[in-house]
Protein backbone atom coordinates (compact mmCIF):
# COMPACT_ATOMS: atom_id res chain seq x y z
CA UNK A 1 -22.78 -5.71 14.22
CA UNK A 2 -19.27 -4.19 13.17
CA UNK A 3 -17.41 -6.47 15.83
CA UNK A 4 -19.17 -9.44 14.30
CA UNK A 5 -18.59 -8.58 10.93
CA UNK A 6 -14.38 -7.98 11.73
CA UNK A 7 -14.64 -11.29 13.77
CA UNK A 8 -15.75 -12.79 10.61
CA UNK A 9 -13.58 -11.27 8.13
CA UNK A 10 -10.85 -12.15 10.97
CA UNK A 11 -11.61 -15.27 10.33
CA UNK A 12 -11.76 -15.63 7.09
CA UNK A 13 -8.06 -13.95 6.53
CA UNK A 14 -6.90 -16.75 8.77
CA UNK A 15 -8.73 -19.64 6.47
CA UNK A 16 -7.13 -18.24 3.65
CA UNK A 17 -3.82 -17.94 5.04
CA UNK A 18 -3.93 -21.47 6.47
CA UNK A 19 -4.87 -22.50 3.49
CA UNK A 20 -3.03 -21.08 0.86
CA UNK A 21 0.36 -18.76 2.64
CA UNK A 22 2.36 -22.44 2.35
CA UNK A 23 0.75 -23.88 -0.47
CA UNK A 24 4.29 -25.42 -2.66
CA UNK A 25 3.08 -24.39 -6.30
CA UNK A 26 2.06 -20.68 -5.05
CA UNK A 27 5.13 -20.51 -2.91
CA UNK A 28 7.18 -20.96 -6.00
CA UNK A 29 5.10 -18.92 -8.78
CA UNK A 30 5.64 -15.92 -6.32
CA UNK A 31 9.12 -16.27 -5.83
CA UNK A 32 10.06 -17.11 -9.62
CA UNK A 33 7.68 -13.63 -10.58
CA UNK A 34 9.76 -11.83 -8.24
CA UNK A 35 12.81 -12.74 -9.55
CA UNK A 36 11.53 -12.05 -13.08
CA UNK A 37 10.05 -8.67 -12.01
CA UNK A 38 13.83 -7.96 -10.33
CA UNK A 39 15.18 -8.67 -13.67
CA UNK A 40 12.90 -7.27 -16.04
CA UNK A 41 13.12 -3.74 -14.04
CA UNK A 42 16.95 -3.91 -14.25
CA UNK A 43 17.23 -4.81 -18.18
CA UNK A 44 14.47 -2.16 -19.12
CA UNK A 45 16.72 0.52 -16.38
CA UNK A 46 19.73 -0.20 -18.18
CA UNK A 47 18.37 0.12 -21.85
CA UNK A 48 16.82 3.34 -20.97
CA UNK A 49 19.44 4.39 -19.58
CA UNK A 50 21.48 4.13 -22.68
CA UNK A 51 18.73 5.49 -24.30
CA UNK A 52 18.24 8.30 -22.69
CA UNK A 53 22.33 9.13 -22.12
CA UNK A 54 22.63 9.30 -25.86
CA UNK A 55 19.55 10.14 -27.48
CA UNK A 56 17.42 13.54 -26.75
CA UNK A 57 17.83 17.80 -26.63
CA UNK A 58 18.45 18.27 -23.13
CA UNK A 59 22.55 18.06 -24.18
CA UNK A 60 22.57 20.33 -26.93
CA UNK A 61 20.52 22.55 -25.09
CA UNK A 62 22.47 22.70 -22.12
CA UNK A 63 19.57 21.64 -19.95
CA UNK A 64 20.65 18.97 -17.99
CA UNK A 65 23.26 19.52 -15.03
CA UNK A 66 25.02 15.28 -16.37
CA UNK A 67 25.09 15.76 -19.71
CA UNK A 68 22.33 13.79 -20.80
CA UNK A 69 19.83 13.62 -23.38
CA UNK A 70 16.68 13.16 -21.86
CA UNK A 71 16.53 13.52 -18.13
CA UNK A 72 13.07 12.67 -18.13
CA UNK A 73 14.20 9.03 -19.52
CA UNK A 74 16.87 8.35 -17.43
CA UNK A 75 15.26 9.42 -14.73
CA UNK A 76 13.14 7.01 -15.16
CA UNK A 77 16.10 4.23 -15.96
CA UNK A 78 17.04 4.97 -12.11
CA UNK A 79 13.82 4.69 -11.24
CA UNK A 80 13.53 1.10 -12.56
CA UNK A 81 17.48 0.00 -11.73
CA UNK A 82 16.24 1.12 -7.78
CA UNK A 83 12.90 -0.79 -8.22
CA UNK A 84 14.62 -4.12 -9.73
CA UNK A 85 17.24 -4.08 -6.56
CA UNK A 86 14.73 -3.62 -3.71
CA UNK A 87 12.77 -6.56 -5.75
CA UNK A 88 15.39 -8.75 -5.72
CA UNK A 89 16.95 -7.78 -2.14
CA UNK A 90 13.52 -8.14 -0.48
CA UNK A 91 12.65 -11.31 -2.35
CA UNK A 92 16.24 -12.71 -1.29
CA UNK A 93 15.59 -12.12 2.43
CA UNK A 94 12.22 -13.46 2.13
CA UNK A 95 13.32 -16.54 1.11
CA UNK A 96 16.18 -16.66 4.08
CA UNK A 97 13.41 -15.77 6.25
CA UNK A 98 14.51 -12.30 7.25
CA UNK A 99 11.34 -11.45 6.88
CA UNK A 100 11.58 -7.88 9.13
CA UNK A 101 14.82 -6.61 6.76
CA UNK A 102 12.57 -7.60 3.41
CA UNK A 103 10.16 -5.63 4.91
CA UNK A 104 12.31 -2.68 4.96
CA UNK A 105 13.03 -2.51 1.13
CA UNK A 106 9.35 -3.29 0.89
CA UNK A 107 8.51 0.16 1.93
CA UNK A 108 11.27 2.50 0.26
CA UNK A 109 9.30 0.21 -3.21
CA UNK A 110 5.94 1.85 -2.16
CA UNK A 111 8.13 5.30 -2.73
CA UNK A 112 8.86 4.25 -6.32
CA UNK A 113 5.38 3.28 -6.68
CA UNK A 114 4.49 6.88 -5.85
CA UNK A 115 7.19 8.26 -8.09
CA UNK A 116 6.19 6.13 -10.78
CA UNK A 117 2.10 7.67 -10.48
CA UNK A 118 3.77 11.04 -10.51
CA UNK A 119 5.91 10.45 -13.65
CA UNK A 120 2.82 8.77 -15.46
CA UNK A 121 0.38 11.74 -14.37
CA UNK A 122 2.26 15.21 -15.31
CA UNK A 123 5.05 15.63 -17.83
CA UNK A 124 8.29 16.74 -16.58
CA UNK A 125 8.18 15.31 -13.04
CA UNK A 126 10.74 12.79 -13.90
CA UNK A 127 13.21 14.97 -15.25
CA UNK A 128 12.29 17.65 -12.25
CA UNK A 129 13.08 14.65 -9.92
CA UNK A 130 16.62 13.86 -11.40
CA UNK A 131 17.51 17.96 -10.90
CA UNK A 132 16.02 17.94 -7.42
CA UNK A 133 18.15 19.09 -4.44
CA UNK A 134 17.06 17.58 -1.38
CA UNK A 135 15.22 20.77 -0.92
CA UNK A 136 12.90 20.31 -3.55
CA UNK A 137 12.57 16.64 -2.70
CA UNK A 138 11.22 17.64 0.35
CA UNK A 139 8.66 19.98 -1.17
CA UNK A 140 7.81 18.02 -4.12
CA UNK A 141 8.61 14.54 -3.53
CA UNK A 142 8.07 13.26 -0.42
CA UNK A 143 5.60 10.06 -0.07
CA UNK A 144 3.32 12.21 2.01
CA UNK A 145 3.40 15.02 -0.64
CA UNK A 146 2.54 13.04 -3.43
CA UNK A 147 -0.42 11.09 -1.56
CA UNK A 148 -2.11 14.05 -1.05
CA UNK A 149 -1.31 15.05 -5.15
CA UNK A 150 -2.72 11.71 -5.97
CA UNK A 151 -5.70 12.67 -3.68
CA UNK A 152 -7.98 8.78 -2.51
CA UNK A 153 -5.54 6.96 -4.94
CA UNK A 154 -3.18 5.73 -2.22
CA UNK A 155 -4.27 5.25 1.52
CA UNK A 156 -2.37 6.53 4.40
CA UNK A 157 -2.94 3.76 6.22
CA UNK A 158 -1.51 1.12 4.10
CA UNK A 159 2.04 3.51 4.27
CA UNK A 160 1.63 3.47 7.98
CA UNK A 161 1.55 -0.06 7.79
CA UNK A 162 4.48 -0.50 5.86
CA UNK A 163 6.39 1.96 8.56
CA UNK A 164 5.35 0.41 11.48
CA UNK A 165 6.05 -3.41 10.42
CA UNK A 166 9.34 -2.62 8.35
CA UNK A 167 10.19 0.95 8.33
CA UNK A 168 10.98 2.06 11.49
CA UNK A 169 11.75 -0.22 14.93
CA UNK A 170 9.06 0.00 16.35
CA UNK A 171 7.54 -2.97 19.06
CA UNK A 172 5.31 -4.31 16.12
CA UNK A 173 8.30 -5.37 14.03
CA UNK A 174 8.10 -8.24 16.61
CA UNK A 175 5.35 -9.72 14.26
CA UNK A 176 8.40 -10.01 11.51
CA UNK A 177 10.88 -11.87 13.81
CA UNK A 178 8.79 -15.12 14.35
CA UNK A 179 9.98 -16.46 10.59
CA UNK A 180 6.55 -17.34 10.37
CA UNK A 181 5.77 -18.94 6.91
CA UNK A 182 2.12 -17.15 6.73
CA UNK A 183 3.23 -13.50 7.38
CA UNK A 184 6.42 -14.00 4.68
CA UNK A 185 3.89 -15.08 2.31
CA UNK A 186 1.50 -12.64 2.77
CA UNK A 187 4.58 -9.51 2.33
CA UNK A 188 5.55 -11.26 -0.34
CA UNK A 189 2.37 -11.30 -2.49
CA UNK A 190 1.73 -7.48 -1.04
CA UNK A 191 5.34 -6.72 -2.87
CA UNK A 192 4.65 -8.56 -6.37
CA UNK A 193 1.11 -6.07 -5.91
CA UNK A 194 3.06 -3.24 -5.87
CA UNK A 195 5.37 -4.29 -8.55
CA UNK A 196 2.98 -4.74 -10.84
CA UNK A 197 1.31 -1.66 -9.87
CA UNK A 198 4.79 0.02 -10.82
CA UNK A 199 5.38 -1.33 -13.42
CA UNK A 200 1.90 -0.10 -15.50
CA UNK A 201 2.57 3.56 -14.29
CA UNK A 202 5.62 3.18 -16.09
CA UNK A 203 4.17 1.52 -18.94
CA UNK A 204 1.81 4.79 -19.04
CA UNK A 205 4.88 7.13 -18.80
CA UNK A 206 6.34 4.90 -21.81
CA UNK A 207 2.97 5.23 -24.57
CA UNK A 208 3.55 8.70 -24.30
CA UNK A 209 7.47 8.76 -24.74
CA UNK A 210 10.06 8.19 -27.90
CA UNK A 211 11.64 6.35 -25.05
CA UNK A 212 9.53 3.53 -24.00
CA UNK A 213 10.30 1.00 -26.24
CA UNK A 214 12.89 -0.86 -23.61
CA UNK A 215 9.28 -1.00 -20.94
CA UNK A 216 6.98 -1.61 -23.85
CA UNK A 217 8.50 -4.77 -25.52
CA UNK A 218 8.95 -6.33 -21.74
CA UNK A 219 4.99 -6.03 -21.27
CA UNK A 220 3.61 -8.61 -22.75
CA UNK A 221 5.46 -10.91 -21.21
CA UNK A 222 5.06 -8.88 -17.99
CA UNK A 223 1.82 -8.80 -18.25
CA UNK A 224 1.15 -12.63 -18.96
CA UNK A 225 3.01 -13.57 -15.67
CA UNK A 226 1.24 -11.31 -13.54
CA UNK A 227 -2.55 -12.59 -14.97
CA UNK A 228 -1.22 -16.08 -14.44
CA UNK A 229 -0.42 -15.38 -10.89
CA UNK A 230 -3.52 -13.35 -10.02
CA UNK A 231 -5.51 -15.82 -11.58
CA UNK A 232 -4.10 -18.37 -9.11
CA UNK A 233 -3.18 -16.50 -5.78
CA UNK A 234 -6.21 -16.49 -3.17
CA UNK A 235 -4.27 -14.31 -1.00
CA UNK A 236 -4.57 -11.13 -3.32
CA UNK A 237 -8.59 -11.27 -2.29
CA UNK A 238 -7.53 -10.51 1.23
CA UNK A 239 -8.68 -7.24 2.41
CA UNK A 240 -5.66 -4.16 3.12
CA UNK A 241 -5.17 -3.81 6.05
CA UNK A 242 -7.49 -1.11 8.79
């Protein structure tokens, strides 16, 4: 029974694909939301990182090790400024149809997904991220340490996936060479998911901070874009992959 049912879901994924991967009018609604999602993570980086420079204790108080005054929100700002260039790197080699190199920056934005869960959930992560040595990243931080903090939230599998297509050569990465239209399509919705995915842990982080105001006056429009696309793109009812 199981081999018919993946046969037919198999399928199915391929319809879809066929159908929809090349489609004109989705091609370019996911490319332009990319390129707005690059830019709106830079702005928002930028004014909170102004924001966050100038404004806040952790100066005065001789708390933070760059003079800052909230290393919570700038930690943040850098969180966004490194989101909005793997957006608009990845997007960029999409479209030249290096779709194996876009796939690359594809996973190290799954990272800042996790980052931005773990700044959202527990107070003071950000600002204990920004003071991290590398020793403390590796206890605290790493994507495998904060999937198991998160507990079912994120799936192994789906990181695995990202590694073995994009983060590491590996003989699967062939898959990515072919400048097929489908499988650039397909990465290329899978990114604007995580973006958007992002982007609402940070809007979380921001309800609860004196800070958010440079994430929360983006969100409306963020948020508009984003329902427009979902409302149009078959390929987000695709199943992740096994």
């Amino acid at each position: 029974m199981k081999t018919t049912v993946d046969a037919t879901v198999l399928k199915n994924v391929r319809a879809t694909l066929h159908a929809t991967a090349r489609d004109p009018l989705l091609v370019e609604q996911r490319f332009d939301l990319a390129k707005f999602s690059a830019k709106t993570f830079t702005s928002s980086g930028e004014e909170l990182h102004i924001l966050g420079h100038i404004i806040g204790p952790d100066r005065a108080e001789g708390a933070s090790p760059f003079g800052h005054g909230s290393d919570e929100a700038v930690s943040i700002s850098t969180m966004l400024r490194i989101g909005g260039q793997l957006i608009s790197s990845s997007t960029d080699l999409f479209k030249d149809g290096r779709t194996y190199a876009a796939a690359a920056l594809l996973r190290q934005l799954v990272e800042i997904e996790y980052l931005a869960w773990a700044v959202e959930e527990k107070n003071g992560e950000g600002e204990r991220w920004l003071r991290s040595d590398k020793s403390e990243r590796e206890q605290f931080f790493k994507p495998a340490k904060l999937r198991k903090a998160a507990g079912q939230k994120f799936r192994g599998q789906d990181y695995g996936y990202h590694c073995e297509l994009g983060g590491h050569p590996t003989p699967r990465a062939t898959l990515l060479l072919q400048n097929n239209p489908n499988s650039t399509q397909l990465l290329l919705s899978d990114l604007l998911g995580h973006t958007g995915r992002i982007w609402e842990h940070f809007v979380g982080w921001a309800k609860e901070s004196q800070y958010g105001t440079p994430i929360l006056s983006r969100t409306p429009e963020m948020r508009n874009k984003f329902m427009a696309w979902k409302a149009a793109d078959p390929l987000l009812g695709l199943p992740p992959p096994p």
